[in-house]
N, C-alpha and C. Protein backbone atom coordinates (compact mmCIF):
# COMPACT_ATOMS: atom_id res chain seq x y z
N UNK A 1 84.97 91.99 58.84
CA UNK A 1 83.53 91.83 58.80
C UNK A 1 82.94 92.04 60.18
N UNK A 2 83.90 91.61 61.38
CA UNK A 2 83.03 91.55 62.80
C UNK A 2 82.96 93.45 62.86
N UNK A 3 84.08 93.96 62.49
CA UNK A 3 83.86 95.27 62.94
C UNK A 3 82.52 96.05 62.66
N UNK A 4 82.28 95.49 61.04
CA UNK A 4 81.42 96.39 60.16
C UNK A 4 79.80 95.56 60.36
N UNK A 5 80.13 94.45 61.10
CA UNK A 5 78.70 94.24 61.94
C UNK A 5 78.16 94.89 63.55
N UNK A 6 79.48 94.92 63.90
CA UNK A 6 79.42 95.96 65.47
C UNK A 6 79.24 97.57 64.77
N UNK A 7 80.01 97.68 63.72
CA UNK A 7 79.05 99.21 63.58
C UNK A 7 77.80 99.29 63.05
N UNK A 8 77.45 98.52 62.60
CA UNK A 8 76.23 98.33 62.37
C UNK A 8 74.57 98.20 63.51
N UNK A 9 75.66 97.48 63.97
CA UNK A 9 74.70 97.38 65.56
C UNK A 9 74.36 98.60 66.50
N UNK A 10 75.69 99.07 66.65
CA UNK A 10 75.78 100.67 67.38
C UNK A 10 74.55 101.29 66.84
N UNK A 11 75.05 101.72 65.32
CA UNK A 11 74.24 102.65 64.41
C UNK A 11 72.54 102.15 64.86
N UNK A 12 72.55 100.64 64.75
CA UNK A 12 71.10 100.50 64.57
C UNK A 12 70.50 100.99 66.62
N UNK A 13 71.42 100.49 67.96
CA UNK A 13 71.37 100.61 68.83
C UNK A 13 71.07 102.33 69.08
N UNK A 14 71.45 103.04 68.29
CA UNK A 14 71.64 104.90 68.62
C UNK A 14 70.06 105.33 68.33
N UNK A 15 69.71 104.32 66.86
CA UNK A 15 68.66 104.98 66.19
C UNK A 15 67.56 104.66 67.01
N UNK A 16 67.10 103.32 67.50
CA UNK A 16 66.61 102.86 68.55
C UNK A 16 66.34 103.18 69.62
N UNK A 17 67.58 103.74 70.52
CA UNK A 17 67.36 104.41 71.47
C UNK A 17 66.93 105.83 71.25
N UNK A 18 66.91 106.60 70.45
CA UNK A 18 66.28 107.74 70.15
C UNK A 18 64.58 108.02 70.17
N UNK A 19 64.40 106.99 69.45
CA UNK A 19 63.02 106.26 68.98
C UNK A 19 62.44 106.19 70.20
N UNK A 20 62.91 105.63 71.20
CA UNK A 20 62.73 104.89 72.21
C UNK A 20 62.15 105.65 73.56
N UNK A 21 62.97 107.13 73.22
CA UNK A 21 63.03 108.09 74.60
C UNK A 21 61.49 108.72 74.03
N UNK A 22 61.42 109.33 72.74
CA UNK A 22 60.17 109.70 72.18
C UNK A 22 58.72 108.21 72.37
N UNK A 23 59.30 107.51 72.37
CA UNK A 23 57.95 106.39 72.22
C UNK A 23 58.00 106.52 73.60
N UNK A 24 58.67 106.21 74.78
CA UNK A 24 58.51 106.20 76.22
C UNK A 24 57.69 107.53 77.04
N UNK A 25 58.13 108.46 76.08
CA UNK A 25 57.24 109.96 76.36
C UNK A 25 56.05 109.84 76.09
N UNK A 26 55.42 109.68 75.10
CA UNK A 26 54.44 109.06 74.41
C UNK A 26 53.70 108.76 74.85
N UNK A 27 54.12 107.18 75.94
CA UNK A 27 53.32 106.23 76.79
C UNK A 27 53.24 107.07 78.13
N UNK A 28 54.14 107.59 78.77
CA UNK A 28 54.14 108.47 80.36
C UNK A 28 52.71 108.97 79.88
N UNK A 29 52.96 110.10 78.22
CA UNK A 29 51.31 111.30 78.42
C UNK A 29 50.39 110.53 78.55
N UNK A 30 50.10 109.11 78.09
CA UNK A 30 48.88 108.20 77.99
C UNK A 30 48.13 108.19 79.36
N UNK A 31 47.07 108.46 79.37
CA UNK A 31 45.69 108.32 80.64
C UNK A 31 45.76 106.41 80.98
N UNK A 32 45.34 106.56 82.10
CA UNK A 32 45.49 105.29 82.58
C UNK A 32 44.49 104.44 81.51
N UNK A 33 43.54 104.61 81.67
CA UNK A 33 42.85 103.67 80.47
C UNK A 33 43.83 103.32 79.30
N UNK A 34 44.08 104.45 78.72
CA UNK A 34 44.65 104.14 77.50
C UNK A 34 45.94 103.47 77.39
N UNK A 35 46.36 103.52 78.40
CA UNK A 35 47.73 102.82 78.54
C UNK A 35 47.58 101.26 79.10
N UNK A 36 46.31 101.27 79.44
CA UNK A 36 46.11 99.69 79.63
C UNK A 36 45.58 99.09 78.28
N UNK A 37 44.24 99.84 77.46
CA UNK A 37 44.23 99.47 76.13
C UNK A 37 45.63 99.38 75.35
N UNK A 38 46.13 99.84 75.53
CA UNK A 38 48.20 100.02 74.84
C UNK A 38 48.76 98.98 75.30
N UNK A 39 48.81 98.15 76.62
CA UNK A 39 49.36 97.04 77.12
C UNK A 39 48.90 95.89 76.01
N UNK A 40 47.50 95.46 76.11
CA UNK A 40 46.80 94.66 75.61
C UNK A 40 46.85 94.87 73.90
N UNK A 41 47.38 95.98 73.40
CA UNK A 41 47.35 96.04 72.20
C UNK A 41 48.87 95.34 71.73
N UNK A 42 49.87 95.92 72.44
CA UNK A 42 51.23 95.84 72.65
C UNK A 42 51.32 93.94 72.37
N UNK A 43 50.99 93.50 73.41
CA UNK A 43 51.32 91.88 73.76
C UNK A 43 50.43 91.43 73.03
N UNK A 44 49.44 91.87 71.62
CA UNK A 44 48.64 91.12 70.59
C UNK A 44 50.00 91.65 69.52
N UNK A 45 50.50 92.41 69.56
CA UNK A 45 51.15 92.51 68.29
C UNK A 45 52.34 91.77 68.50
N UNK A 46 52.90 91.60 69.70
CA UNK A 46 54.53 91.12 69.52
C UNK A 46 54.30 89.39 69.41
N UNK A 47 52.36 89.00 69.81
CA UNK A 47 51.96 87.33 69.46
C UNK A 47 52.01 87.52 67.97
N UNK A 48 51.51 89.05 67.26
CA UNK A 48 51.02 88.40 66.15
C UNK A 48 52.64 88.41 65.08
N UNK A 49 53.49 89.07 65.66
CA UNK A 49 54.51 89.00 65.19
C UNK A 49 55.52 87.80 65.15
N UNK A 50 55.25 87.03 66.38
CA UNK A 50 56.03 86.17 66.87
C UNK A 50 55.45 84.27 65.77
N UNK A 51 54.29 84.46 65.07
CA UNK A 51 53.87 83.85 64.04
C UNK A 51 54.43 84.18 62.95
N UNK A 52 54.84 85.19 62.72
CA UNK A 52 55.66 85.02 61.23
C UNK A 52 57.04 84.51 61.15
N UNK A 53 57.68 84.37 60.26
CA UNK A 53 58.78 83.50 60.50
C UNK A 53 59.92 84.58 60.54
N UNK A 54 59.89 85.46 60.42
CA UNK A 54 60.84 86.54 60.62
C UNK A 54 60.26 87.53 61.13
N UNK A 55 59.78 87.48 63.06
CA UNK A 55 59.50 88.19 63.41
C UNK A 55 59.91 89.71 63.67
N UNK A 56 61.39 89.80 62.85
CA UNK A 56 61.57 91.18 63.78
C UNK A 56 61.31 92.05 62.46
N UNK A 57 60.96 91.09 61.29
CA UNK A 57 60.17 92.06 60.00
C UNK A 57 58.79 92.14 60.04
N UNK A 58 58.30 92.11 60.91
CA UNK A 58 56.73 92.45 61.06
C UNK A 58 56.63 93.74 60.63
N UNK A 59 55.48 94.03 59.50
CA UNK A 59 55.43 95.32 59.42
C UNK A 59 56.02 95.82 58.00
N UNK A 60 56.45 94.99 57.67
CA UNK A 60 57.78 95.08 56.62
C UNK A 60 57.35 94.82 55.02
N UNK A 61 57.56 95.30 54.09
CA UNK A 61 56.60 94.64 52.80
C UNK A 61 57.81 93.65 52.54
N UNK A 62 57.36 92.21 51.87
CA UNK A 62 58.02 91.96 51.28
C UNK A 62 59.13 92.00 50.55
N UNK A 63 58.62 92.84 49.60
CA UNK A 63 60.12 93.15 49.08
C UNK A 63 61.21 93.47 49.51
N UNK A 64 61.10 94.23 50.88
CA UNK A 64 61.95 94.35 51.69
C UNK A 64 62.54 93.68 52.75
N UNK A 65 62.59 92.39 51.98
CA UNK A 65 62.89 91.22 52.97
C UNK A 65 64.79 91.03 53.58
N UNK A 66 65.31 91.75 52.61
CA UNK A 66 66.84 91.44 52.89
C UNK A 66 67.42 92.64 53.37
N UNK A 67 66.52 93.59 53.96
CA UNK A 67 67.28 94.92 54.32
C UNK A 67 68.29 94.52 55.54
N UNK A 68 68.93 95.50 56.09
CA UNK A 68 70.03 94.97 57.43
C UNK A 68 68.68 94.74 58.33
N UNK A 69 67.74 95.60 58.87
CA UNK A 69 66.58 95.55 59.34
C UNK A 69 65.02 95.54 58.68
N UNK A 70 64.11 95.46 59.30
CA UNK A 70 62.48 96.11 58.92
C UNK A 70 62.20 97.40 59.07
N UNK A 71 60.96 97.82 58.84
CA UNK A 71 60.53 99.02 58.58
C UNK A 71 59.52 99.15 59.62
N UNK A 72 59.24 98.02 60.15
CA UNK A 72 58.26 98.27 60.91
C UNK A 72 58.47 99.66 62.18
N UNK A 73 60.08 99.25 62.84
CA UNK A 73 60.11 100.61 63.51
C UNK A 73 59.58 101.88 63.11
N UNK A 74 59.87 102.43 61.97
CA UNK A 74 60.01 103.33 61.55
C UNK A 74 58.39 103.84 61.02
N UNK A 75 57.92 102.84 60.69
CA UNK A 75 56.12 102.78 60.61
C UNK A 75 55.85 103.28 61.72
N UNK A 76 55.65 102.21 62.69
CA UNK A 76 55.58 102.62 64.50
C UNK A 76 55.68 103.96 64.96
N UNK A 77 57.19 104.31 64.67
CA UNK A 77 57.44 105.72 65.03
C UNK A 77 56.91 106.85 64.14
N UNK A 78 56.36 106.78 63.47
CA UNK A 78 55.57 107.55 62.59
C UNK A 78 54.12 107.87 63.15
N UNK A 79 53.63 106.61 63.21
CA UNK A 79 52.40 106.82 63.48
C UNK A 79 52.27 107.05 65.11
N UNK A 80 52.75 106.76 65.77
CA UNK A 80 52.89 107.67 67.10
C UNK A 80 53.16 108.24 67.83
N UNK A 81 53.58 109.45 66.64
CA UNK A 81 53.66 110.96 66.69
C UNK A 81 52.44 111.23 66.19
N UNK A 82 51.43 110.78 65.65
CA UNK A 82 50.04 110.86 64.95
C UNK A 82 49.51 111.69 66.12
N UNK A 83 48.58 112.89 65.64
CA UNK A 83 47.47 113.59 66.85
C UNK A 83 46.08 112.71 66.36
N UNK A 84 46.16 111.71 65.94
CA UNK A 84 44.76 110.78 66.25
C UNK A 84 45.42 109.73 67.39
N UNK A 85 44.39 109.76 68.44
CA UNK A 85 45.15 109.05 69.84
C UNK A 85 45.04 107.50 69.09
N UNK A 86 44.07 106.85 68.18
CA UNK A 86 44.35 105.71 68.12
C UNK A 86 45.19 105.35 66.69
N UNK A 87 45.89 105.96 66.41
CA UNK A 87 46.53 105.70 65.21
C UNK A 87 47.89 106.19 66.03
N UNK A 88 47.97 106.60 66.90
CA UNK A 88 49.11 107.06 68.34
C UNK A 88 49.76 105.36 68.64
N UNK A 89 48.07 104.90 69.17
CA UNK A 89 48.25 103.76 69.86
C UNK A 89 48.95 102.74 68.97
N UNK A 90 48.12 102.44 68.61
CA UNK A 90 48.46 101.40 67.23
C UNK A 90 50.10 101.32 66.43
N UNK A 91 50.57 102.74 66.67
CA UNK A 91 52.06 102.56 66.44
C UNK A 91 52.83 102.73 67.29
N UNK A 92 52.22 102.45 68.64
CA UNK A 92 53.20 102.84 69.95
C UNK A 92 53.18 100.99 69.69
N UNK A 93 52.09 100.45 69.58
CA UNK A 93 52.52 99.13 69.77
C UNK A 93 53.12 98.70 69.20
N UNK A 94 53.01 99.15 67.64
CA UNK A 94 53.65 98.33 66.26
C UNK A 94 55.35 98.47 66.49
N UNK A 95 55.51 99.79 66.97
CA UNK A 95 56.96 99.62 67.42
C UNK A 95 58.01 99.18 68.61
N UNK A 96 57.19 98.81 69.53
CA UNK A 96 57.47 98.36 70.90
C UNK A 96 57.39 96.55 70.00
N UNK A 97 56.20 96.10 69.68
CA UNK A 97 56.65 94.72 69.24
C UNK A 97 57.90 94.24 67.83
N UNK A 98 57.88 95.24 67.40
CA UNK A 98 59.03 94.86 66.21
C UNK A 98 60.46 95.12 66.91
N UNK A 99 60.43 96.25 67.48
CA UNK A 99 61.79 96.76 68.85
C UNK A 99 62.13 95.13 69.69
N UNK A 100 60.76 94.94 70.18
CA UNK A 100 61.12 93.54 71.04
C UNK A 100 61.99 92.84 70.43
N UNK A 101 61.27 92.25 69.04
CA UNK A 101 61.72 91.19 68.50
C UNK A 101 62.91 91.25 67.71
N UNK A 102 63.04 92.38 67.42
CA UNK A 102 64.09 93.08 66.78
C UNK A 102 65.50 92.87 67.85
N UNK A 103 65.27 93.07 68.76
CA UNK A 103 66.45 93.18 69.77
C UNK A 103 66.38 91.70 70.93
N UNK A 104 65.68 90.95 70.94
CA UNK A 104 65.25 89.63 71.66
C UNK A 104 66.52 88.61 71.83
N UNK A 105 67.57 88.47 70.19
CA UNK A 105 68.06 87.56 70.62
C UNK A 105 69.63 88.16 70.14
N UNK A 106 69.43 89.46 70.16
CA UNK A 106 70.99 90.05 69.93
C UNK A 106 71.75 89.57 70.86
N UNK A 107 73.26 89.70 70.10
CA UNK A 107 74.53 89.60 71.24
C UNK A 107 75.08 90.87 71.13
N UNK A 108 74.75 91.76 70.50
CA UNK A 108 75.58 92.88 70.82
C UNK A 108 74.66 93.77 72.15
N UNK A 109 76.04 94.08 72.90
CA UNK A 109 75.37 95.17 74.38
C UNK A 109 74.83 96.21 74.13
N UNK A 110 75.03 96.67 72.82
CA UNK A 110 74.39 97.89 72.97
C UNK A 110 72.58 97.78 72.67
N UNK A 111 72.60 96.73 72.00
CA UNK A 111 71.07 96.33 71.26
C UNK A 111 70.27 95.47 72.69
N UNK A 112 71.53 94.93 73.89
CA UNK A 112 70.78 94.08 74.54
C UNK A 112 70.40 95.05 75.64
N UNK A 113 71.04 96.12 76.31
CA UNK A 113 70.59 96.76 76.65
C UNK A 113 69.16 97.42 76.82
N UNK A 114 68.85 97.96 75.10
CA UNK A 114 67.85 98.29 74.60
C UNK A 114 66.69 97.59 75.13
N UNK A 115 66.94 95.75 74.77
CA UNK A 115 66.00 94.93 75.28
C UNK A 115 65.74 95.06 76.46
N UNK A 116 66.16 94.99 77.20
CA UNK A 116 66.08 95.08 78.55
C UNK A 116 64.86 96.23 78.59
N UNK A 117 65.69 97.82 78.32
CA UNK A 117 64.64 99.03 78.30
C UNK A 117 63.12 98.29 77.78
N UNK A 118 63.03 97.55 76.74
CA UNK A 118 61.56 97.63 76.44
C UNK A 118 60.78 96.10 76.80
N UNK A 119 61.77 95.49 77.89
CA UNK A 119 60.94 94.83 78.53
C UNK A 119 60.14 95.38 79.75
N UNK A 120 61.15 96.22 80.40
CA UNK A 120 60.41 96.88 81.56
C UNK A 120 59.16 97.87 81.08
N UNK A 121 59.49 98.01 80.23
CA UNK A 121 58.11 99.03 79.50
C UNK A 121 57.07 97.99 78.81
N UNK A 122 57.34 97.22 78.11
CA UNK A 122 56.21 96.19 77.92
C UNK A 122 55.61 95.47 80.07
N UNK A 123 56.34 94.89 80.61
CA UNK A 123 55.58 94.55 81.85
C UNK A 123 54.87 95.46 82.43
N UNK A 124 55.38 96.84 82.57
CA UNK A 124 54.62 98.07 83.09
C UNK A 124 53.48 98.22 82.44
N UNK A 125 53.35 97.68 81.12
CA UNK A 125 52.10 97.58 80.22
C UNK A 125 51.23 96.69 80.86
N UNK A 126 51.80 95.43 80.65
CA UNK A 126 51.30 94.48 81.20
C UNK A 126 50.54 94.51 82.31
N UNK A 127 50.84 94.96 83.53
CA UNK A 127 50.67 95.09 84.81
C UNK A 127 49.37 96.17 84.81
N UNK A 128 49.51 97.28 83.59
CA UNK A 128 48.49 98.52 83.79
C UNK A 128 46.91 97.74 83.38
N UNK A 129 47.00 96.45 82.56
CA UNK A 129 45.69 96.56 82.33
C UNK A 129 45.00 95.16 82.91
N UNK A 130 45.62 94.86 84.15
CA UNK A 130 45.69 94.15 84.71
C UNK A 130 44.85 94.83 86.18
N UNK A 131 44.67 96.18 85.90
CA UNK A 131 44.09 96.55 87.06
C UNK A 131 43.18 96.56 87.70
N UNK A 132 42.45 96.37 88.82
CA UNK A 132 41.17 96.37 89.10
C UNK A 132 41.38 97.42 89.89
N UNK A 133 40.16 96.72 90.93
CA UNK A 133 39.98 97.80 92.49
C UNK A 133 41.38 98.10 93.20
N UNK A 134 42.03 99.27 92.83
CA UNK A 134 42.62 99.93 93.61
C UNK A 134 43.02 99.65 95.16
N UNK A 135 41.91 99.50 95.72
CA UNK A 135 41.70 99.30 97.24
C UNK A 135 42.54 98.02 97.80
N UNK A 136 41.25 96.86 97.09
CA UNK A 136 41.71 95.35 96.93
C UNK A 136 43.65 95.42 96.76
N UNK A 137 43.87 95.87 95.64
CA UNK A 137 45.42 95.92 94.93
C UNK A 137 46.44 96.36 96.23
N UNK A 138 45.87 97.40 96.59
CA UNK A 138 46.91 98.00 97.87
C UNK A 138 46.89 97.03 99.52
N UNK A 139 45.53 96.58 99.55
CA UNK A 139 44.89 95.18 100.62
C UNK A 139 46.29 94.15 100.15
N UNK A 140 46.73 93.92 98.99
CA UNK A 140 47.15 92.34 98.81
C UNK A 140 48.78 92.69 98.68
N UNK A 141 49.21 94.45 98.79
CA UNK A 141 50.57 94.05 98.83
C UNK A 141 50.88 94.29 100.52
N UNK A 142 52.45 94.31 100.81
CA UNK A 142 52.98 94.33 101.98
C UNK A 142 52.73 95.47 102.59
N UNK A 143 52.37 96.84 102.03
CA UNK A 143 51.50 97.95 102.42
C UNK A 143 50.58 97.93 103.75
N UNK A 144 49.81 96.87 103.32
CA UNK A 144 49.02 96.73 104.48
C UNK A 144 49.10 95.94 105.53
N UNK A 145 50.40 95.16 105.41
CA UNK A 145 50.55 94.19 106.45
C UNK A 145 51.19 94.99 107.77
C-alpha cells in the first residue's frame, strides 16, 4: 500500500509541476497592476478555502468528494489559459490556492517541494500589491544606506 501511495504522489507531484511552470508563465506576462490585483485575489481564495473543511477540495462539486484529489486544479488551469484577462485571473488564483492547500501538509518530497515553489510565488504576490511609492520603497531598504 505505501508504494501505491508514493506512486500516487509522484503522479500527482509531475502533474502539478507541469501546471505549475504554465501558471508561473502566466503570472511573469501579468502587468504590474494586475499581478498585484492577482496577489490580493490569490490570499482571498486560499482564506476562502481554508473555511471549508476540506480545504484542498475547494472548487470541487460534491459529489466528488472521495476522489484521490479535487478538481479545483484542473478548473484553475483551465481558466488561465482563458484570453479574457479576468477569467485568466480568477483561475490563476483558484489554482495557486487549491495547489497551496493541496500540498500544505504533505509528507511526500516530491509534493513538498512543490509547496515550497508556490509559497515563494504566493509572497512575491503578496509583496506586489503591497506597493507604493517606489522612491520611499528603495529610501527604506539598505540601497540607500
Amino acid at each position: 500500500m505505501r508504494l501505491f501511495s508514493q506512486l500516487i504522489a509522484l503522479s500527482r507531484s509531475r502533474q502539478l509541476g507541469r501546471q505549475f511552470k504554465e501558471i508561473e508563465r502566466c503570472i511573469k506576462a501579468l502587468p504590474r497592476q494586475a499581478r498585484a490585483r492577482l496577489g490580493i485575489q490569490t490570499l482571498r481564495e486560499i482564506g476562502q478555502a481554508s473555511r471549508m473543511e476540506f480545504p484542498h477540495l475547494y472548487g470541487t462539486a460534491p459529489e466528488a468528494r472521495y476522489l484521490p484529489w479535487g478538481q479545483g486544479t484542473e478548473i484553475g488551469y483551465a481558466r488561465a489559459l482563458s484570453d479574457n484577462p479576468e477569467v485568466a485571473l480568477r483561475g490563476i488564483a483558484l489554482w495557486l490556492a487549491v495547489a497551496y492547500h493541496e500540498t500544505k501538509d504533505c509528507t511526500h518530497a516530491a509534493l513538498q517541494a512543490q509547496h515550497r515553489q508556490l509559497l515563494r510565488v504566493v509572497r512575491e504576490l503578496k509583496e506586489s500589491h503591497r506597493g507604493g511609492d517606489p522612491v520611499q520603497e528603495w529610501m527604506n531598504t539598505g540601497a540607500a544606506a
